[in-house]
C-alpha atoms as a PDB file:
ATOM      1  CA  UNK A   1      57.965 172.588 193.175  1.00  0.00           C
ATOM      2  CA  UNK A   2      56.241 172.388 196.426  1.00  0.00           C
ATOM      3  CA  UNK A   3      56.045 168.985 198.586  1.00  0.00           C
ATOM      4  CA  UNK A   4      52.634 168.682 197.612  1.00  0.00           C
ATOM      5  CA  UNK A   5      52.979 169.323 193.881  1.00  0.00           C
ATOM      6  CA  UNK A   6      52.659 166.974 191.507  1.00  0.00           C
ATOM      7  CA  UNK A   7      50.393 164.089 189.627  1.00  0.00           C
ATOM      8  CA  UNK A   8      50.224 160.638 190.918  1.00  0.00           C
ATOM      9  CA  UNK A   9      50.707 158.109 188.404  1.00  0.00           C
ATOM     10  CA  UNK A  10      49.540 154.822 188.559  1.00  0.00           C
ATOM     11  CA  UNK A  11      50.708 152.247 185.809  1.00  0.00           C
ATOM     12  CA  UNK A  12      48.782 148.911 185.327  1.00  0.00           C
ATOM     13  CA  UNK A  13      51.559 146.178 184.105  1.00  0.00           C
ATOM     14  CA  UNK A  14      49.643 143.313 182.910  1.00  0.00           C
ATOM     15  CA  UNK A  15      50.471 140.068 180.550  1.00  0.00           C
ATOM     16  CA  UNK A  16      48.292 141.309 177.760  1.00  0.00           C
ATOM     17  CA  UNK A  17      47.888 145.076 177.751  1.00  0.00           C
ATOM     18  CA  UNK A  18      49.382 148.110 179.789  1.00  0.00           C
ATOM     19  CA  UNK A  19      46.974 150.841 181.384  1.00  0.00           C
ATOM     20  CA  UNK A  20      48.480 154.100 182.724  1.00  0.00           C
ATOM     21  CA  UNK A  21      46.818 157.203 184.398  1.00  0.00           C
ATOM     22  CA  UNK A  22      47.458 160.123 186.402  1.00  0.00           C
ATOM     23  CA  UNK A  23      45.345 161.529 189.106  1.00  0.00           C
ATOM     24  CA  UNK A  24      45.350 163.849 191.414  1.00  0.00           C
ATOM     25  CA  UNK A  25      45.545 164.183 195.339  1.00  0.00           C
ATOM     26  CA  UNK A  26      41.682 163.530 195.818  1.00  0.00           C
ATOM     27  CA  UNK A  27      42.426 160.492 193.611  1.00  0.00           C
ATOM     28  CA  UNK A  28      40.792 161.671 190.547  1.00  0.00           C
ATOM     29  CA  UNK A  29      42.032 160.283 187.459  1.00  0.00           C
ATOM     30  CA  UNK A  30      42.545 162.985 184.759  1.00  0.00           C
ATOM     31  CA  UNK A  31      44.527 161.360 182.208  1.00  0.00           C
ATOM     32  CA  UNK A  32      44.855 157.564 180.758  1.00  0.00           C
ATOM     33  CA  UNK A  33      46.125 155.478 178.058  1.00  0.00           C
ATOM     34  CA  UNK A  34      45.736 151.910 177.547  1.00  0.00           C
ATOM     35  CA  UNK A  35      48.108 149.783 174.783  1.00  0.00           C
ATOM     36  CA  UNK A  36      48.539 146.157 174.170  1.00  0.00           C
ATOM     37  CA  UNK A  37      51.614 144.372 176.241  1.00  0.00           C
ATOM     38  CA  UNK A  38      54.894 143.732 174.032  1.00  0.00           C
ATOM     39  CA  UNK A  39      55.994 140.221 174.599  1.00  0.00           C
ATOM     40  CA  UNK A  40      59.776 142.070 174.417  1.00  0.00           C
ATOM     41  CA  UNK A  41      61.184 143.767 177.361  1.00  0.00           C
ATOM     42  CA  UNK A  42      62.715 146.795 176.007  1.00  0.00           C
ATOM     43  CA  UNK A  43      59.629 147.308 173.781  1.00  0.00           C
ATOM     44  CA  UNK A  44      57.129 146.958 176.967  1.00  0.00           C
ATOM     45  CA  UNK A  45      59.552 149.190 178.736  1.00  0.00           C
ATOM     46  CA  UNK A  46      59.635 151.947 175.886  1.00  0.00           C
ATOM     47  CA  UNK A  47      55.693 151.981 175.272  1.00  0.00           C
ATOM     48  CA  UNK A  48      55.382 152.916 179.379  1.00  0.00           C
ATOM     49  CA  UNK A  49      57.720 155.816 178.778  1.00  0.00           C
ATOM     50  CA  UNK A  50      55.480 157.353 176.050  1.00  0.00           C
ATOM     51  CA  UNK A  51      52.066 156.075 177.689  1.00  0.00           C
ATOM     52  CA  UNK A  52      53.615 157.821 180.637  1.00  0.00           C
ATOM     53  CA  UNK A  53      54.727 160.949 178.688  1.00  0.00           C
ATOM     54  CA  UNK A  54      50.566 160.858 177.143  1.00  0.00           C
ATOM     55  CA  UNK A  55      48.959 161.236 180.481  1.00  0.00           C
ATOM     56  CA  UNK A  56      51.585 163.407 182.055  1.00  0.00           C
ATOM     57  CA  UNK A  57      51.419 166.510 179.334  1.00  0.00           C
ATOM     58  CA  UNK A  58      54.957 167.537 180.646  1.00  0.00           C
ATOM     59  CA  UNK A  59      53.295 167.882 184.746  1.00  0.00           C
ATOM     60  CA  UNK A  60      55.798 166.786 187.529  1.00  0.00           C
ATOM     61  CA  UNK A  61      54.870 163.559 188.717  1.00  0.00           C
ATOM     62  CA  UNK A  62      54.612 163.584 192.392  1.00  0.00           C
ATOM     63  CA  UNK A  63      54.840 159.905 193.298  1.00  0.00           C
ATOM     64  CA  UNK A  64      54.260 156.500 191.070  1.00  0.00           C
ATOM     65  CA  UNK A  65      52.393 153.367 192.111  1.00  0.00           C
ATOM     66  CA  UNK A  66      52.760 150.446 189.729  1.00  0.00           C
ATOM     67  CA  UNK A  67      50.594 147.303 190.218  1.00  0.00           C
ATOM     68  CA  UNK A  68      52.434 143.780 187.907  1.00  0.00           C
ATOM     69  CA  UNK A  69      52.177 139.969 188.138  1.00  0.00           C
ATOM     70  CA  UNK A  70      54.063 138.291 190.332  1.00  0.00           C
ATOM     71  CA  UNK A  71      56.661 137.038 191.939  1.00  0.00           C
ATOM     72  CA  UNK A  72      58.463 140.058 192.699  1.00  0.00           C
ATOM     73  CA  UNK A  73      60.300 142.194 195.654  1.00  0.00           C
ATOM     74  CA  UNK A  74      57.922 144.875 196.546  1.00  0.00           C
ATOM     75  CA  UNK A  75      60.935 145.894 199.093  1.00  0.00           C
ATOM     76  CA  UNK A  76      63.511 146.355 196.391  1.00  0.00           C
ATOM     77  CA  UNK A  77      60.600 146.950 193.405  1.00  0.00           C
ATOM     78  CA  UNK A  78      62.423 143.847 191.416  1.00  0.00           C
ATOM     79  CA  UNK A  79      59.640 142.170 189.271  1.00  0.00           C
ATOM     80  CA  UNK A  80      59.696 139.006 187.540  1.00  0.00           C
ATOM     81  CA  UNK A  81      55.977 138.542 186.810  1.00  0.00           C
ATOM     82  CA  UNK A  82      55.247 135.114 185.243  1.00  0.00           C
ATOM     83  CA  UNK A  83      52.896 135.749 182.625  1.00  0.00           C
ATOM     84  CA  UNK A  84      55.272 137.757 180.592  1.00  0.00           C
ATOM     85  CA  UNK A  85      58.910 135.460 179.882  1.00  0.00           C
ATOM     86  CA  UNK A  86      61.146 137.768 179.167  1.00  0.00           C
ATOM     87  CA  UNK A  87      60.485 140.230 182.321  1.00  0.00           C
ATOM     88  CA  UNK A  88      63.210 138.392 184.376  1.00  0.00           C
ATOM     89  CA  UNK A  89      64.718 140.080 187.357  1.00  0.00           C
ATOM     90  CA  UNK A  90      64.064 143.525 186.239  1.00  0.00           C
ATOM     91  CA  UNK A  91      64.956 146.885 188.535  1.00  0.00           C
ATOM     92  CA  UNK A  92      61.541 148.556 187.770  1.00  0.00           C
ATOM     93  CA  UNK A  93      61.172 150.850 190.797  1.00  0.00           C
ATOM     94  CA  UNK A  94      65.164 152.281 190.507  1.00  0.00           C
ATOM     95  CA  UNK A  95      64.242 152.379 186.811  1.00  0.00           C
ATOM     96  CA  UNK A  96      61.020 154.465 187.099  1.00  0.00           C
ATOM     97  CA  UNK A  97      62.612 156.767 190.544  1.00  0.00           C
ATOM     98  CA  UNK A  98      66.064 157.594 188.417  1.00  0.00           C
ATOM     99  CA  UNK A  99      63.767 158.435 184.922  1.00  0.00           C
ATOM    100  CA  UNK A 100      61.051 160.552 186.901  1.00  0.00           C
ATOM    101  CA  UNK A 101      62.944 161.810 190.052  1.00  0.00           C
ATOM    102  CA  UNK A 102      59.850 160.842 192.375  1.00  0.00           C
ATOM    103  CA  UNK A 103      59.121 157.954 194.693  1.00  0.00           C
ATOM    104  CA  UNK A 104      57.864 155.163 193.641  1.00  0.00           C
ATOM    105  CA  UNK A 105      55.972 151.818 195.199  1.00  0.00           C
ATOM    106  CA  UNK A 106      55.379 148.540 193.278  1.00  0.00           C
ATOM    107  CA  UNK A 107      53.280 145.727 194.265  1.00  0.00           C
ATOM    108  CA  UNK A 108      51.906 142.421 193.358  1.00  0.00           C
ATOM    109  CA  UNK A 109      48.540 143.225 190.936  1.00  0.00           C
ATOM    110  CA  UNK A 110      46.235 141.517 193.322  1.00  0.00           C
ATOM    111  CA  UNK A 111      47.751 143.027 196.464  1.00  0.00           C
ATOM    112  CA  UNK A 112      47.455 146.302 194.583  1.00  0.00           C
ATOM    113  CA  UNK A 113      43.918 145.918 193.516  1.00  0.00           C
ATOM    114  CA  UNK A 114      43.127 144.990 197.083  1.00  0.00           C
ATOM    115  CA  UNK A 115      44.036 148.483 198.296  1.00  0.00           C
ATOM    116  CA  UNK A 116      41.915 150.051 195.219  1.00  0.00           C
ATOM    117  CA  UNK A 117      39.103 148.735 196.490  1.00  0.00           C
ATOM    118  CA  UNK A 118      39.373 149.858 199.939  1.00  0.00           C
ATOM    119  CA  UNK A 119      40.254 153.075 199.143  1.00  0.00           C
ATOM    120  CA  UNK A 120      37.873 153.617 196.165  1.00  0.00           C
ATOM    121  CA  UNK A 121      35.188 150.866 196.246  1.00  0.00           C
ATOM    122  CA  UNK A 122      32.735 152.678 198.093  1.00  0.00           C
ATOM    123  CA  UNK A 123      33.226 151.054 201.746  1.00  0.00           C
ATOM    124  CA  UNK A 124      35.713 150.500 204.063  1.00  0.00           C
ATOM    125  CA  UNK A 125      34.662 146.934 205.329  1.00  0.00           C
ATOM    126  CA  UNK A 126      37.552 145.393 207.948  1.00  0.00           C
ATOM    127  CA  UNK A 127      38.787 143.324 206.964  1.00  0.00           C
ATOM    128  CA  UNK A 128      38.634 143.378 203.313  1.00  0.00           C
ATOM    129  CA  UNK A 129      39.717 140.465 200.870  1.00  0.00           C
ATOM    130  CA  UNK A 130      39.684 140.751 197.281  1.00  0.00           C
ATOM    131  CA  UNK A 131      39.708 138.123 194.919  1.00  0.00           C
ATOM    132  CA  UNK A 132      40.767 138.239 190.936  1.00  0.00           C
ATOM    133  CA  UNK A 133      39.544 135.350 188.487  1.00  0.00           C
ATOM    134  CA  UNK A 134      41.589 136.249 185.350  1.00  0.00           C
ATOM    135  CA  UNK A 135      43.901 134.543 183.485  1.00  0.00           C
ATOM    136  CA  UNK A 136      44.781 133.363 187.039  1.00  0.00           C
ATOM    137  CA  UNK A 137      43.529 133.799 190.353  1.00  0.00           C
ATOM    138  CA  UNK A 138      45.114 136.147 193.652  1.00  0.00           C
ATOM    139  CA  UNK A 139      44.740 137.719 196.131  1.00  0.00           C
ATOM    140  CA  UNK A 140      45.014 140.494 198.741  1.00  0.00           C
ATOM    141  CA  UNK A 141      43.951 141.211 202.109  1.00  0.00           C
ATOM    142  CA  UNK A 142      43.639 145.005 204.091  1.00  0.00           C
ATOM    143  CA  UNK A 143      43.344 144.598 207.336  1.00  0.00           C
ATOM    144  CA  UNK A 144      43.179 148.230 209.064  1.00  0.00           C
ATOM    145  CA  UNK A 145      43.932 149.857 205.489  1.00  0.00           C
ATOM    146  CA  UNK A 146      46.999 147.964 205.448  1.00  0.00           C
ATOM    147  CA  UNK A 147      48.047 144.936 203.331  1.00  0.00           C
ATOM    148  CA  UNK A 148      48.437 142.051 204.815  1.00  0.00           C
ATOM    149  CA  UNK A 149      52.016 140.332 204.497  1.00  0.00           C
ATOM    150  CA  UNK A 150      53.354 136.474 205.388  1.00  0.00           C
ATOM    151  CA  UNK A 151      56.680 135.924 206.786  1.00  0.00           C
ATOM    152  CA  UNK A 152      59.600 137.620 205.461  1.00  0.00           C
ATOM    153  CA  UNK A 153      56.929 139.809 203.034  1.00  0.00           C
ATOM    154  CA  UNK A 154      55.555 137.091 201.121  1.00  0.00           C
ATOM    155  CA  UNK A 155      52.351 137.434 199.915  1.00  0.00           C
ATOM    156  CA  UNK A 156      49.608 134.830 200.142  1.00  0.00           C
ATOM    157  CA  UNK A 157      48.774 132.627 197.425  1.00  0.00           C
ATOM    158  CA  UNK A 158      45.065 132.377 198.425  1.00  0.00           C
ATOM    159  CA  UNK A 159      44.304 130.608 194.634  1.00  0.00           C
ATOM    160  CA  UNK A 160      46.635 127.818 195.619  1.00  0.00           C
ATOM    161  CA  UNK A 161      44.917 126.235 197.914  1.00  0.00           C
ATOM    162  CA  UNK A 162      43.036 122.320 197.948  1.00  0.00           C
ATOM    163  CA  UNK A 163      39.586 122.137 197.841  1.00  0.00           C
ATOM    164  CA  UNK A 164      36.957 119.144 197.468  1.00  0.00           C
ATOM    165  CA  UNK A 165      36.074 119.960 193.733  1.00  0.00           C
ATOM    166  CA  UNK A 166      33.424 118.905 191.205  1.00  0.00           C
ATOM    167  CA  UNK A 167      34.623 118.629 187.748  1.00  0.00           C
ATOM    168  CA  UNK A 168      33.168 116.640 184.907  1.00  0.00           C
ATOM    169  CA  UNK A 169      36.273 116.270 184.043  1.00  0.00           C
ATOM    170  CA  UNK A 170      38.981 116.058 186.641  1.00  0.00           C
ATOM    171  CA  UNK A 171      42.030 114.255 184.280  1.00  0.00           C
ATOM    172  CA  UNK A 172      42.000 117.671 182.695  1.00  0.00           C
ATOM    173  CA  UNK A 173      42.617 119.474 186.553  1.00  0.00           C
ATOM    174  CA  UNK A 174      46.357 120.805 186.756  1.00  0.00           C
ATOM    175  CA  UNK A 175      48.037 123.834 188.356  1.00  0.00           C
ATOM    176  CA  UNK A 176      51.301 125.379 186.693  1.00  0.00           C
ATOM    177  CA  UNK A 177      52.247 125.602 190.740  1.00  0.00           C
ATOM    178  CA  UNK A 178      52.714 121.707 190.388  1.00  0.00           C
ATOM    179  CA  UNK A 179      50.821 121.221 193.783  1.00  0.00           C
ATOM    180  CA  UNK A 180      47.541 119.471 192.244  1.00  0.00           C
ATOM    181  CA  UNK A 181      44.196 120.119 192.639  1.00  0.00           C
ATOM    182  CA  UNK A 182      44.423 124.084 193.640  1.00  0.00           C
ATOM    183  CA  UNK A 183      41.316 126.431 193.371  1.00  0.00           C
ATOM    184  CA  UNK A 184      43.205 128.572 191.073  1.00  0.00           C
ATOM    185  CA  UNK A 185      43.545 125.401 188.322  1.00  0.00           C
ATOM    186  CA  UNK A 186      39.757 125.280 188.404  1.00  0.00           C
ATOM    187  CA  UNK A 187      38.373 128.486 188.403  1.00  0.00           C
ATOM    188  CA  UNK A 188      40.710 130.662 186.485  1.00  0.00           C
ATOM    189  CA  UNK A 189      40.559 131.627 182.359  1.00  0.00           C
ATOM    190  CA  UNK A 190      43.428 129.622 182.055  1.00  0.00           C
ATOM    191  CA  UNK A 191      42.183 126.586 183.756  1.00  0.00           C
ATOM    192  CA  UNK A 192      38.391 126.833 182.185  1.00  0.00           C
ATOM    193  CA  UNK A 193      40.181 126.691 179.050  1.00  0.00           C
ATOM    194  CA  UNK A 194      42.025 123.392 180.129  1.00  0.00           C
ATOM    195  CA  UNK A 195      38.862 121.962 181.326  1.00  0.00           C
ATOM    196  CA  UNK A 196      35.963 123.039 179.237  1.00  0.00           C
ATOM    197  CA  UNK A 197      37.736 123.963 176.002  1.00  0.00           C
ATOM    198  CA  UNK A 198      36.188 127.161 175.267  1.00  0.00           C
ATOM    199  CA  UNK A 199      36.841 130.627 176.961  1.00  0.00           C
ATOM    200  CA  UNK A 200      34.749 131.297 180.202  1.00  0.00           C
ATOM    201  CA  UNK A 201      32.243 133.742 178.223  1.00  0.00           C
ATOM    202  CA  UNK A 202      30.960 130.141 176.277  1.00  0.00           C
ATOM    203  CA  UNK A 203      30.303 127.757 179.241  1.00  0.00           C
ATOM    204  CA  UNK A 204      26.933 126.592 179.302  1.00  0.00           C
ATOM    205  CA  UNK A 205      25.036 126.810 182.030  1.00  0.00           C
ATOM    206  CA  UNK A 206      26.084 123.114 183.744  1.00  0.00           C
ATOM    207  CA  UNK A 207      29.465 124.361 183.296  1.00  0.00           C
ATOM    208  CA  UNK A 208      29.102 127.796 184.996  1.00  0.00           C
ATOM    209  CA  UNK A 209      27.576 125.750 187.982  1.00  0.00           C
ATOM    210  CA  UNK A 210      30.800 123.885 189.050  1.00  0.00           C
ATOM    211  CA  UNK A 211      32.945 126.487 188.932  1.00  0.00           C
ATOM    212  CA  UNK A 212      30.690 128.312 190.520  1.00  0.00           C
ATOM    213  CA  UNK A 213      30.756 125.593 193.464  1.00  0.00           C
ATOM    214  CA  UNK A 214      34.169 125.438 193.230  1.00  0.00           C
ATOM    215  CA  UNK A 215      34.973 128.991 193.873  1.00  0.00           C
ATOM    216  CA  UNK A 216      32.284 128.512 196.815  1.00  0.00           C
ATOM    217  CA  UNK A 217      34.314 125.806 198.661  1.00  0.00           C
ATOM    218  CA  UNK A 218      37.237 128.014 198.037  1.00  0.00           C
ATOM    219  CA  UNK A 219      35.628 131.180 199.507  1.00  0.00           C
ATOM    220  CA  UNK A 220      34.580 129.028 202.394  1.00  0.00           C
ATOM    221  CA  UNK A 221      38.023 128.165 203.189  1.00  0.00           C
ATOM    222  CA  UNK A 222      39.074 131.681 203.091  1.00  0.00           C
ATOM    223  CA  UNK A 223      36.118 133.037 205.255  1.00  0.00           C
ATOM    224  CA  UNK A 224      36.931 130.022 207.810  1.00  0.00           C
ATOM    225  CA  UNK A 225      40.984 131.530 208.061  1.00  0.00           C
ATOM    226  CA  UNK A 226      40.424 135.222 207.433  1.00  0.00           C
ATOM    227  CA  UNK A 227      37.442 136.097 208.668  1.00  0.00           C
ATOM    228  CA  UNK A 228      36.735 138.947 206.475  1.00  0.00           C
ATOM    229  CA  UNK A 229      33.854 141.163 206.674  1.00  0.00           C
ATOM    230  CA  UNK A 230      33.543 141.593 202.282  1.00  0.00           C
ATOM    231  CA  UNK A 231      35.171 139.593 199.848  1.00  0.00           C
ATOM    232  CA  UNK A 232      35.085 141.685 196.784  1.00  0.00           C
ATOM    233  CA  UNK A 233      35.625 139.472 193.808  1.00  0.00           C
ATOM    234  CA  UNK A 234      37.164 141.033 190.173  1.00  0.00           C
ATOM    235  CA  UNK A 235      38.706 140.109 187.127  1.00  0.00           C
ATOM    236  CA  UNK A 236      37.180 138.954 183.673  1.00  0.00           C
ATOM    237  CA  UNK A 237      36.038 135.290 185.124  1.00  0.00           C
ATOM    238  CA  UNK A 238      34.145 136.757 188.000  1.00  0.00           C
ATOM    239  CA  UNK A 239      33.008 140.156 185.820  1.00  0.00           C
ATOM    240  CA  UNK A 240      31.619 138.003 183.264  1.00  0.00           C
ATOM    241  CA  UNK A 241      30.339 135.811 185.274  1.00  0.00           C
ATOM    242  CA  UNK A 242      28.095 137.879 187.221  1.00  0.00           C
ATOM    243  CA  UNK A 243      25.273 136.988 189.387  1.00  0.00           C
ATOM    244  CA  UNK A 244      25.222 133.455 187.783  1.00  0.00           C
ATOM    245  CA  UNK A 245      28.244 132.891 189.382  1.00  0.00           C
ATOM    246  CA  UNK A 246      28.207 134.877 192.934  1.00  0.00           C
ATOM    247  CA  UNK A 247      25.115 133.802 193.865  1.00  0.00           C
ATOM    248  CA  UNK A 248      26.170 129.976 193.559  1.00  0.00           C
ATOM    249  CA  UNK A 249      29.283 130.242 195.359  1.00  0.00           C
ATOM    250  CA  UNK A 250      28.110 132.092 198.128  1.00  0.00           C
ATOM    251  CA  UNK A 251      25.140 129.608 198.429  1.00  0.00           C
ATOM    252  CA  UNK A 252      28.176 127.252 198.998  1.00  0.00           C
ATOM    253  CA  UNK A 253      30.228 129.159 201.095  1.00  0.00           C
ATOM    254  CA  UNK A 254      27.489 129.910 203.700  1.00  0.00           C
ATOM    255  CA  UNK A 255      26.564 126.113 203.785  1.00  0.00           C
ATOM    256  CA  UNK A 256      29.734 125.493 204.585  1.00  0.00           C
ATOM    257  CA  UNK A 257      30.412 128.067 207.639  1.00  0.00           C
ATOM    258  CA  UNK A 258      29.656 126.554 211.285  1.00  0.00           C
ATOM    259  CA  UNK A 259      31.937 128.965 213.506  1.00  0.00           C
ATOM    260  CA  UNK A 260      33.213 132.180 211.661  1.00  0.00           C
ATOM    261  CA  UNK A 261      30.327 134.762 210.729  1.00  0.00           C
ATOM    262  CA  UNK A 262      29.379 134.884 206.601  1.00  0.00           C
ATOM    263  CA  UNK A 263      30.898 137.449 205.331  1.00  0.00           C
ATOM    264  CA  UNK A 264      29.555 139.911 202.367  1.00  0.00           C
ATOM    265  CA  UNK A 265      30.165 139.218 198.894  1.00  0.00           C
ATOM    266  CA  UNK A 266      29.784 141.151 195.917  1.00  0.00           C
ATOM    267  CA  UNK A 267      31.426 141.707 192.407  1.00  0.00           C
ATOM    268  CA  UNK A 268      34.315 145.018 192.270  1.00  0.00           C
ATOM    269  CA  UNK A 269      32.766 148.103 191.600  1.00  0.00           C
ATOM    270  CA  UNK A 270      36.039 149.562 189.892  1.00  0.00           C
ATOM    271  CA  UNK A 271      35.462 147.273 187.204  1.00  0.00           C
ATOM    272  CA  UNK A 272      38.445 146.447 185.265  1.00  0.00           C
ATOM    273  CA  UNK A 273      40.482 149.189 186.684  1.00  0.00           C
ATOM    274  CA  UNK A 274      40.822 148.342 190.284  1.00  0.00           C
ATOM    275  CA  UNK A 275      44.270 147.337 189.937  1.00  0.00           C
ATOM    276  CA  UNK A 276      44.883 150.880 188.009  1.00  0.00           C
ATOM    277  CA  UNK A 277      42.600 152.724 190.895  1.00  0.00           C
ATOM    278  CA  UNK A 278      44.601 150.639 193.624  1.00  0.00           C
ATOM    279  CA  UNK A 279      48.276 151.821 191.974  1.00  0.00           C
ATOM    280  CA  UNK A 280      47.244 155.379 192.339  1.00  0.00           C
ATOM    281  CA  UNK A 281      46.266 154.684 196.207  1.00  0.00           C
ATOM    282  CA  UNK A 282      49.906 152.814 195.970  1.00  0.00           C
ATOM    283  CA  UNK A 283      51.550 156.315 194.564  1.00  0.00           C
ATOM    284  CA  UNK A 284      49.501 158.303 197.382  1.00  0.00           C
ATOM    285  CA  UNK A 285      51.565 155.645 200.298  1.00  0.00           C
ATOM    286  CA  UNK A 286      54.869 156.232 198.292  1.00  0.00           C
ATOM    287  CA  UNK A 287      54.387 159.851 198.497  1.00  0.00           C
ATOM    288  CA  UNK A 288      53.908 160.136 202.159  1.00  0.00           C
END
């Protein structure tokens, strides 16, 4: 096999279902397969290995990017993401290079997803930040077509941050970080299930409005610090919630702004696959 032979696979690790394709070298996806998560290791681990098997028809694999929850090592590829319990401490990348015999790169989801869009959202805007509202809320930052990193490699927990919220109901307001009042605990599906009751598809229209200033005062924090030129914003919160709720919070971000320029803001254009699209980019890296 030549150096350049070879799929890239890109595999999708999330709490509630798996998604794995394989592309090729212009980035083209040409196989995928999509299951539900196993809350048991060795199950989760053994439905990869045939969703992997499904999209690879038997084709060497040239390189393997792999976007999960955190926290993890992206140095050593140890993951330990928190949304599934029993993924504690576990050697994914040697796992995945000694099965397939290829590199392979693993990253935090929203880190991940962050490169997907700049390499396959349409524009390459400097810096970029993307923004998931799921089940929780992240982050990631390319600067340069690189990812940002904190000291030592950590990455930045851009939902955990303090803002001055609105909440009809603020004794309901808690983050599982155990710092408080954090943007993630009131604008994620977890926390608008804590708050309102219902799932973020049902909020009425009162409802939509202060999250929707919420993730504004957030998003004006971020533009103050980063100074991005786009922050792309993704995930099932923000998806659903459109226009409704992106042209709200940017109403309150730019009010907010004295001294950094406004950046752009829009919704992902990869959908609910940038974190799959963004693993493949991952696999291109690992492959060199």
């Amino acid at each position: 096999m030549s150096a350049d032979a070879g799929l890239y696979l890109g595999l999708d690790i999330g709490g509630t279902k798996l998604l794995v394709a394989c592309a090729d070298r212009e980035g083209t996806i040409l196989r995928r397969a999509q299951a539900p998560t196993p809350l048991d290791l060795e199950q989760g681990l053994a439905l990869l290995q045939r969703l992997i098997a499904e999209v690879r028809a038997e084709q060497p694999l040239r390189a393997i990017g792999v976007a999960i929850g955190g926290p993890l090592d992206w140095q050593r590829g140890i993951v330990s993401p928190l949304h599934q319990p029993q993924w504690r401490e576990v050697p994914l990348r040697a796992m995945l290079e000694a099965a397939y015999g290829c590199p392979c790169a693993i990253d935090v989801d929203t880190n991940v997803a962050a490169l997907g869009e700049y390499v396959f959202g349409g524009e390459r805007a400097n810096p970029l930040l993307y923004l998931t509202l799921s089940t929780g809320m992240g982050g990631g930052l390319v600067i340069d077509g690189q990812l940002y990193r904190g000291a030592d490699g950590a990455h930045p927990e851009v939902g955990h941050q303090a803002i001055p919220f609105r909440c009809a109901h603020p004794e309901r307001v808690s983050c599982a970080c155990g710092a408080g009042a954090c943007l993630e605990a009131l604008v994620s599906g977890n926390a608008i299930r804590r708050i309102y009751g219902k799932a973020a598809e049902a909020l009425n229209a009162e409802e939509w409005a202060e999250v929707a200033y919420n993730l504004g005062q957030g998003l004006r924090n971020l533009a103050t610090i980063y100074a991005p030129a786009l922050i792309v914003l993704g995930g099932g919160v923000a998806l659903g919630g459109g226009a409704r709720l992106l042209a709200v919070a940017e109403e309150v971000m730019r009010a907010g702004l004295r001294l950094v320029p406004a950046p752009q803001v829009r919704l992902s254009r990869l959908g609910y696959e940038t974190a799959l699209r963004g693993a493949i980019a991952l696999a291109h890296q690992a492959a060199g």
